[in-house]
PDB file of N, CA and C in Angstrom:
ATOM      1  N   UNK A   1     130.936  91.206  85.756  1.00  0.00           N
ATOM      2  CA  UNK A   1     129.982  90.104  85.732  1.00  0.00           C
ATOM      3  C   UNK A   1     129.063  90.130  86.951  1.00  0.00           C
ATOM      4  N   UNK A   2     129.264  90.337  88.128  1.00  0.00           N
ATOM      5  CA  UNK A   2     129.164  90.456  89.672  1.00  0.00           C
ATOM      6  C   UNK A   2     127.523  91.155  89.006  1.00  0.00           C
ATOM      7  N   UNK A   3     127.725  92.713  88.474  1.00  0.00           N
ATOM      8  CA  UNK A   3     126.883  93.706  88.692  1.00  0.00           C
ATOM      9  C   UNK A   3     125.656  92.901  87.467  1.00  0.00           C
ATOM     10  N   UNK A   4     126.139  92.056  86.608  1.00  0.00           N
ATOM     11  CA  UNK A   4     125.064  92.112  85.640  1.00  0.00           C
ATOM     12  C   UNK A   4     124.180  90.815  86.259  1.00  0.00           C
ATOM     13  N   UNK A   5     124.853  90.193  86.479  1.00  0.00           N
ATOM     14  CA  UNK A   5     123.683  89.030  87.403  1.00  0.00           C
ATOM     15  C   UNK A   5     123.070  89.689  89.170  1.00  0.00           C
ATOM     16  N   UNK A   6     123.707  90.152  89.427  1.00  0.00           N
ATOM     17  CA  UNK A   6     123.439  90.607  91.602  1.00  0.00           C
ATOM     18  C   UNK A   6     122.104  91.332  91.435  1.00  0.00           C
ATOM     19  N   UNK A   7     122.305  92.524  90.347  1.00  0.00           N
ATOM     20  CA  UNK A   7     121.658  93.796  90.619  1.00  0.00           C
ATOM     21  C   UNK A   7     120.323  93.206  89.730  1.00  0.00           C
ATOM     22  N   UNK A   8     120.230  93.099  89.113  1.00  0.00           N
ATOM     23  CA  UNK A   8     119.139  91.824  88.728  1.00  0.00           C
ATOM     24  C   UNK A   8     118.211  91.265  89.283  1.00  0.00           C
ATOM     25  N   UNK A   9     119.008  90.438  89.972  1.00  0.00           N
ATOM     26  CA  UNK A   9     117.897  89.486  90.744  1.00  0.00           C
ATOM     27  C   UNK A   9     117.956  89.941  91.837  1.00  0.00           C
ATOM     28  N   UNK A  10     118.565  91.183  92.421  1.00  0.00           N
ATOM     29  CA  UNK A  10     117.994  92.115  93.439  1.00  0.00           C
ATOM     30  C   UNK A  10     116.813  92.570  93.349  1.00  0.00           C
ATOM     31  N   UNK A  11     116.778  93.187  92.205  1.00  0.00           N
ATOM     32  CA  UNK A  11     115.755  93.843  91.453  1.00  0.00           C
ATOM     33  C   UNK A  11     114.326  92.969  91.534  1.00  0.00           C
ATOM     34  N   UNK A  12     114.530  91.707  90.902  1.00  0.00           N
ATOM     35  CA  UNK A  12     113.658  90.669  91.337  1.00  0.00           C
ATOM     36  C   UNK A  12     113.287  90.119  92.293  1.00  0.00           C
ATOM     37  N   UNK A  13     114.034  89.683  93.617  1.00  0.00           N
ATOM     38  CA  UNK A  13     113.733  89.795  94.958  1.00  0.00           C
ATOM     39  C   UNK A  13     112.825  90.913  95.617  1.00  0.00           C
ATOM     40  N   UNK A  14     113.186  92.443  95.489  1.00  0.00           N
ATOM     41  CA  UNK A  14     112.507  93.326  95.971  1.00  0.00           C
ATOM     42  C   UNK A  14     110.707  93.414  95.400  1.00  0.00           C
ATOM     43  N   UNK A  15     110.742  92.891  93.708  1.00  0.00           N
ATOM     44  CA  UNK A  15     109.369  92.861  93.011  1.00  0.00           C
ATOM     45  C   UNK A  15     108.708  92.111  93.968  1.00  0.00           C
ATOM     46  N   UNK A  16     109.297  90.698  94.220  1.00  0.00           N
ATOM     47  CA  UNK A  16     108.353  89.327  94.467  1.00  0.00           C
ATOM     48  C   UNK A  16     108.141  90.130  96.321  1.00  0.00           C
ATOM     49  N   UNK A  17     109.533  90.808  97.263  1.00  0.00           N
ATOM     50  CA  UNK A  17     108.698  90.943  98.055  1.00  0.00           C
ATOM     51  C   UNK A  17     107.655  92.077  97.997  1.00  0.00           C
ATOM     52  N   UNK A  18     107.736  93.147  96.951  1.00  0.00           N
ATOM     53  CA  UNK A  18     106.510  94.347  97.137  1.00  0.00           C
ATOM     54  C   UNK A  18     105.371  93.330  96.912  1.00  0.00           C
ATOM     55  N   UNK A  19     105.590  92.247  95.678  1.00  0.00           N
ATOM     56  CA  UNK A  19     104.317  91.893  95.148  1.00  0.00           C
ATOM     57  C   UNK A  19     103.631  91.391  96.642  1.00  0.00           C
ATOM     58  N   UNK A  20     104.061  90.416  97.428  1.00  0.00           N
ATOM     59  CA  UNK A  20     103.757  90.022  99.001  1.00  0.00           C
ATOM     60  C   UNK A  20     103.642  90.706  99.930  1.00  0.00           C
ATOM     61  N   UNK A  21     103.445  92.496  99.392  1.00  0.00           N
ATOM     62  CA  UNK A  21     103.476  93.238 100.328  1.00  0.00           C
ATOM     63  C   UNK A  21     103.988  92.909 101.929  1.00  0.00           C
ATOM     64  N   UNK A  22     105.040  92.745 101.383  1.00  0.00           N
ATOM     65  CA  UNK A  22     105.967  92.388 102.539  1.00  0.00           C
ATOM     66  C   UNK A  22     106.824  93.644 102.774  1.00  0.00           C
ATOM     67  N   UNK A  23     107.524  94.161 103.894  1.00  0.00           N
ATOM     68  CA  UNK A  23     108.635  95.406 104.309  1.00  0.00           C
ATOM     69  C   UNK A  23     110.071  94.428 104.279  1.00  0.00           C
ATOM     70  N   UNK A  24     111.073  95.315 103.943  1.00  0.00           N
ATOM     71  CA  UNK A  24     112.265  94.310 103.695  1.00  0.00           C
ATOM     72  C   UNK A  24     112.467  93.657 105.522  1.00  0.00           C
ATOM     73  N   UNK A  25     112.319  94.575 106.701  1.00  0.00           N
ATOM     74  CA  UNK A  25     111.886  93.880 108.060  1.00  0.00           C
ATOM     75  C   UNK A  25     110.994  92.584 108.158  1.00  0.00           C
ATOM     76  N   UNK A  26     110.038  92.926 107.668  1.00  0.00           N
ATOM     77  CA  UNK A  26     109.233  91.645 107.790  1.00  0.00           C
ATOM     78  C   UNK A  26     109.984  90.378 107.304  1.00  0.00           C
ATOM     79  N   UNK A  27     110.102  90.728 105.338  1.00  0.00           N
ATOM     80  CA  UNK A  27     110.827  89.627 104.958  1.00  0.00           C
ATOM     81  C   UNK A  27     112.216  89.019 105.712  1.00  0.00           C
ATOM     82  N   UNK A  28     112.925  89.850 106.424  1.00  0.00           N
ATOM     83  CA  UNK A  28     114.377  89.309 107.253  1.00  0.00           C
ATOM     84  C   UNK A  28     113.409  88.684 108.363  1.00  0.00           C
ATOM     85  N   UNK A  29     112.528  88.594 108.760  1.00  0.00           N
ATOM     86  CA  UNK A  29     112.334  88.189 110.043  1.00  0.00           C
ATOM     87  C   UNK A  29     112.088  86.759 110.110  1.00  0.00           C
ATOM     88  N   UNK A  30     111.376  86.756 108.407  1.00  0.00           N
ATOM     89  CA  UNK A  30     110.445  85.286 107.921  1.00  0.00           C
ATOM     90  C   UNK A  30     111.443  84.594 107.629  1.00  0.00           C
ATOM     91  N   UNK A  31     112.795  85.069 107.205  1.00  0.00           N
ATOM     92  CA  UNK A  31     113.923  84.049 106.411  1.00  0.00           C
ATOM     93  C   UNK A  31     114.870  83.997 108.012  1.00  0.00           C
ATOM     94  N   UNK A  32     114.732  85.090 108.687  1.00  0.00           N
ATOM     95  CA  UNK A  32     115.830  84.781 110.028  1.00  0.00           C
ATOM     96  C   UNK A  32     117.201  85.145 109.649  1.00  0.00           C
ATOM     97  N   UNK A  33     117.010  86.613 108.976  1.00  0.00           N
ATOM     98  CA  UNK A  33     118.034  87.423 108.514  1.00  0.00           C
ATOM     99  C   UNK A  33     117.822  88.121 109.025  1.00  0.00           C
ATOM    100  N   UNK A  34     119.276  89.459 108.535  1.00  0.00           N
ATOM    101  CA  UNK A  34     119.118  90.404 109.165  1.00  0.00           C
ATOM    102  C   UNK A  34     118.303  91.510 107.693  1.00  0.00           C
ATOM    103  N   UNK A  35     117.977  93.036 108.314  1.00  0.00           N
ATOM    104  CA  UNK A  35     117.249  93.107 107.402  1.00  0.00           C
ATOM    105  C   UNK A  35     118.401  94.123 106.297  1.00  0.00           C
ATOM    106  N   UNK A  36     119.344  94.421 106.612  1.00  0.00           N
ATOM    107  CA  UNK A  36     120.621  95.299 106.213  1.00  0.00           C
ATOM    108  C   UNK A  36     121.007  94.066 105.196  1.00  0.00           C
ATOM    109  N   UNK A  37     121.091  92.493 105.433  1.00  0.00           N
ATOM    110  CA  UNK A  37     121.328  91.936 104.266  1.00  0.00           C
ATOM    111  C   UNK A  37     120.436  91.736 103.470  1.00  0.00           C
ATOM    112  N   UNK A  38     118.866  91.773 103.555  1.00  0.00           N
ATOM    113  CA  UNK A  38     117.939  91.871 102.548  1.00  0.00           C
ATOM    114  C   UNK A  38     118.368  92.913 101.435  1.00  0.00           C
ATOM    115  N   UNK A  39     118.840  94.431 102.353  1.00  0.00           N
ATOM    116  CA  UNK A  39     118.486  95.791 101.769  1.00  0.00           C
ATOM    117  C   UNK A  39     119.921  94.843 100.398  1.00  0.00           C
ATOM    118  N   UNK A  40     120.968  94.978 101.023  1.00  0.00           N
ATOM    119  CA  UNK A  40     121.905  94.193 100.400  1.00  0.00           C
ATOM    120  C   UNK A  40     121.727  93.630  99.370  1.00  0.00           C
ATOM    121  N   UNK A  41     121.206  92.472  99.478  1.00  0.00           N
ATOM    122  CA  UNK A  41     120.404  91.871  97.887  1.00  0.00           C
ATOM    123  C   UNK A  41     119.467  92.650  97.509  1.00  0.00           C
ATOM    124  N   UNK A  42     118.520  93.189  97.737  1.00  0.00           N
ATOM    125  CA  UNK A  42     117.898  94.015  96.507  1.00  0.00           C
ATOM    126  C   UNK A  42     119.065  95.101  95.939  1.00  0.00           C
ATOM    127  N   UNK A  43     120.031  95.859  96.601  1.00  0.00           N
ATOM    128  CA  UNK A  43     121.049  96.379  95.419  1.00  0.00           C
ATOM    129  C   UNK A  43     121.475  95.551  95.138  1.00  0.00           C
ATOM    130  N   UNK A  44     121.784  94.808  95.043  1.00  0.00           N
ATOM    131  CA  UNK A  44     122.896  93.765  94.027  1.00  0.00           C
ATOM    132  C   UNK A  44     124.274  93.754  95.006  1.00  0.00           C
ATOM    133  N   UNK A  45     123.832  94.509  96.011  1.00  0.00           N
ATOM    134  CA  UNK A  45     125.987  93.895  96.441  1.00  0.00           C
ATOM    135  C   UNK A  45     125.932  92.549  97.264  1.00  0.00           C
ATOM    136  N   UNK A  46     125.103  92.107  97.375  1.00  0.00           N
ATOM    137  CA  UNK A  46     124.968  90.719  98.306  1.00  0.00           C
ATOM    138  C   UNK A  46     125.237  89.465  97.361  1.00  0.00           C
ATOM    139  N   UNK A  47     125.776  88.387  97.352  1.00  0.00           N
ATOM    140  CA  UNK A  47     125.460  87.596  96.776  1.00  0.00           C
ATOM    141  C   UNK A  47     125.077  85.996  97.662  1.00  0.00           C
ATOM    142  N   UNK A  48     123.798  85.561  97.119  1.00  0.00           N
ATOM    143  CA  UNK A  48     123.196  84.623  98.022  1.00  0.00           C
ATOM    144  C   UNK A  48     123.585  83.422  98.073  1.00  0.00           C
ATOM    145  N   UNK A  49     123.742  82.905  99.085  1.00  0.00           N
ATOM    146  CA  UNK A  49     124.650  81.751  99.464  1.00  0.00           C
ATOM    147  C   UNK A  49     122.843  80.309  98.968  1.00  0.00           C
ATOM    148  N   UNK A  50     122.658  79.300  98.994  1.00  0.00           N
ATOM    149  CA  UNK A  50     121.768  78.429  98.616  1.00  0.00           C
ATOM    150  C   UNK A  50     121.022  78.503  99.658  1.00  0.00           C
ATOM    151  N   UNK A  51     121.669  78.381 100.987  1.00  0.00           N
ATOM    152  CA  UNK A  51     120.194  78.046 101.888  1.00  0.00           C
ATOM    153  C   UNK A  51     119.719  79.316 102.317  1.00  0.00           C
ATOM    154  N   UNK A  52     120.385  80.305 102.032  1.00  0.00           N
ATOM    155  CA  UNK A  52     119.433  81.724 101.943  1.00  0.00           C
ATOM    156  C   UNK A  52     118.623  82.049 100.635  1.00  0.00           C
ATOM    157  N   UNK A  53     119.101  81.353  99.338  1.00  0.00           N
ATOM    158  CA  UNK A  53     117.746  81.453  98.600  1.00  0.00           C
ATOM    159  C   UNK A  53     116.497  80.831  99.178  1.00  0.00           C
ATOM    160  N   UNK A  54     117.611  79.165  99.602  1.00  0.00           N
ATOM    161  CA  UNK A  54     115.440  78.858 100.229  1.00  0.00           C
ATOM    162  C   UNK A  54     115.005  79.116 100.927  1.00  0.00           C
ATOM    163  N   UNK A  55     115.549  80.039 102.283  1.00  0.00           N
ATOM    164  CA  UNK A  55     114.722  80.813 103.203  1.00  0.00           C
ATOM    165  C   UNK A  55     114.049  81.791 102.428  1.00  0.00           C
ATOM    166  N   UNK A  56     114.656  82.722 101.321  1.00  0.00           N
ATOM    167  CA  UNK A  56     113.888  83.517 100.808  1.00  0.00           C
ATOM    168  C   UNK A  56     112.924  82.943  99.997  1.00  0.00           C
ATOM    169  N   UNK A  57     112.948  81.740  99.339  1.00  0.00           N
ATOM    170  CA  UNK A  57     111.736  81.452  98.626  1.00  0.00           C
ATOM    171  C   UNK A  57     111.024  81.055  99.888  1.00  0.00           C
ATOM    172  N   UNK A  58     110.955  80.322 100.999  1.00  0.00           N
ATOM    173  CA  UNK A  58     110.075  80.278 101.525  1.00  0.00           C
ATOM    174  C   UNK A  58     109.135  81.196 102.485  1.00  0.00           C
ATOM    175  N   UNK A  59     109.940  81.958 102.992  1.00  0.00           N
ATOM    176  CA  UNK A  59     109.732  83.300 102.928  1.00  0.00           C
ATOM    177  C   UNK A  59     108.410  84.305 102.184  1.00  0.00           C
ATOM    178  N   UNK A  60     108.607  83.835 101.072  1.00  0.00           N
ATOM    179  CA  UNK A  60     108.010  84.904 100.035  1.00  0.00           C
ATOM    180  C   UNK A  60     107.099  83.707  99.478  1.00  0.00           C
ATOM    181  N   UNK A  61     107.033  82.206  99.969  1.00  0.00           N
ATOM    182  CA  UNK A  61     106.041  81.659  99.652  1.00  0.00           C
ATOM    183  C   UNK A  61     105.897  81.428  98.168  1.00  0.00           C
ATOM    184  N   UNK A  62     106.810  80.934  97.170  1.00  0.00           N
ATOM    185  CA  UNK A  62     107.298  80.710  95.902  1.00  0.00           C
ATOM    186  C   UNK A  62     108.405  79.350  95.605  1.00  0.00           C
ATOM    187  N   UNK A  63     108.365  79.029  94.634  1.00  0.00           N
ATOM    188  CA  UNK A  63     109.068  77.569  94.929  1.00  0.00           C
ATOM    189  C   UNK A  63     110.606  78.566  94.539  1.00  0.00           C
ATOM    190  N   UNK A  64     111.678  77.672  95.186  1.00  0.00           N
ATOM    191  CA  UNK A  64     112.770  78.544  94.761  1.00  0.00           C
ATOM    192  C   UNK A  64     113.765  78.712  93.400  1.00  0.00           C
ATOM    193  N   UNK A  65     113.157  77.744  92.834  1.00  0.00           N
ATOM    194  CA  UNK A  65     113.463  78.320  90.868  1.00  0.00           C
ATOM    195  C   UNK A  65     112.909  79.410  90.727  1.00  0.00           C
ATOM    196  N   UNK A  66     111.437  79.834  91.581  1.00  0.00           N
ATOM    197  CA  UNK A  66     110.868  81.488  90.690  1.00  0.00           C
ATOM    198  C   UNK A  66     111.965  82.684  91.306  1.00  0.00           C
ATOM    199  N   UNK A  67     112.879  82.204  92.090  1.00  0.00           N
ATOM    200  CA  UNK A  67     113.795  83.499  92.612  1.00  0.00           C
ATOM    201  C   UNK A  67     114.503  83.851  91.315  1.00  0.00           C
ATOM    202  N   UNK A  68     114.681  82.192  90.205  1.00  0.00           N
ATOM    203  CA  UNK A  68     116.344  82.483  89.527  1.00  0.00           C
ATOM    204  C   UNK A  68     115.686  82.597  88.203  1.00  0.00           C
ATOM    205  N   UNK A  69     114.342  83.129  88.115  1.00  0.00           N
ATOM    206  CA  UNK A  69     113.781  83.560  87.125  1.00  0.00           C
ATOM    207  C   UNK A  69     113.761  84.747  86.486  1.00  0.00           C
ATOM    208  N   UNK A  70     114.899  85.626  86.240  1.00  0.00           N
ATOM    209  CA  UNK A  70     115.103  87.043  86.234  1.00  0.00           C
ATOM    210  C   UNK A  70     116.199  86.773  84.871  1.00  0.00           C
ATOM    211  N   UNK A  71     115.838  87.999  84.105  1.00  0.00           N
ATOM    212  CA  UNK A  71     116.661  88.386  82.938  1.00  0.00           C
ATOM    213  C   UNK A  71     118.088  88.831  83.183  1.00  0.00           C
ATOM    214  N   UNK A  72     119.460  87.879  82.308  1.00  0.00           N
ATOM    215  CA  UNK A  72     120.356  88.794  83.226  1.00  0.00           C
ATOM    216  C   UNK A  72     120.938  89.457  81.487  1.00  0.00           C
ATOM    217  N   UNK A  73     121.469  90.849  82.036  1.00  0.00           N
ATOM    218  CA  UNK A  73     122.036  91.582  80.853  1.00  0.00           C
ATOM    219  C   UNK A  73     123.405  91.223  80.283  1.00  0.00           C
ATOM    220  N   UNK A  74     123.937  89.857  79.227  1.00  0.00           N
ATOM    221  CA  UNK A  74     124.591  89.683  79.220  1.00  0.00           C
ATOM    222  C   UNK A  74     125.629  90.731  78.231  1.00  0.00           C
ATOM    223  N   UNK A  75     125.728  91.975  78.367  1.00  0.00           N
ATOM    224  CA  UNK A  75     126.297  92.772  77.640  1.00  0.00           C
ATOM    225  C   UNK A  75     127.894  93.235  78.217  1.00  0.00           C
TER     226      UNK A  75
END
């Protein structure tokens, strides 16, 4: 279950930051992470605790429902 939701909205995190042409550095700097746990969530082995989604939505300048907007593969 872990891999079909994580790797996902990893996947989706990394889009929204290329789309912000943001570097996964930059984005850790804006949320006040490190950037080894960014790399983290975009593979999918991280899983995000709440007030690190809203650093990352604010961060990336998006309200933080568009983070949990990602398809998950329920197969």
């Amino acid at each position: 279950m872990n891999d079909s939701v994580l790797k996902p909205f990893g996947l989706h995190i990394k889009q929204l930051r290329k789309d912000t042409a943001l570097s996964q550095e930059e984005l850790a700097a804006r949320c006040g992470l490190d950037r080894t746990y960014i790399s983290g969530i975009e593979r999918g082995l991280r899983n995000v605790s709440l007030i690190n989604l809203f650093k990352l939505a604010k961060a990336l300048d998006v309200a933080p429902e568009k983070l949990l907007a990602f398809e998950v593969d329920n197969d």
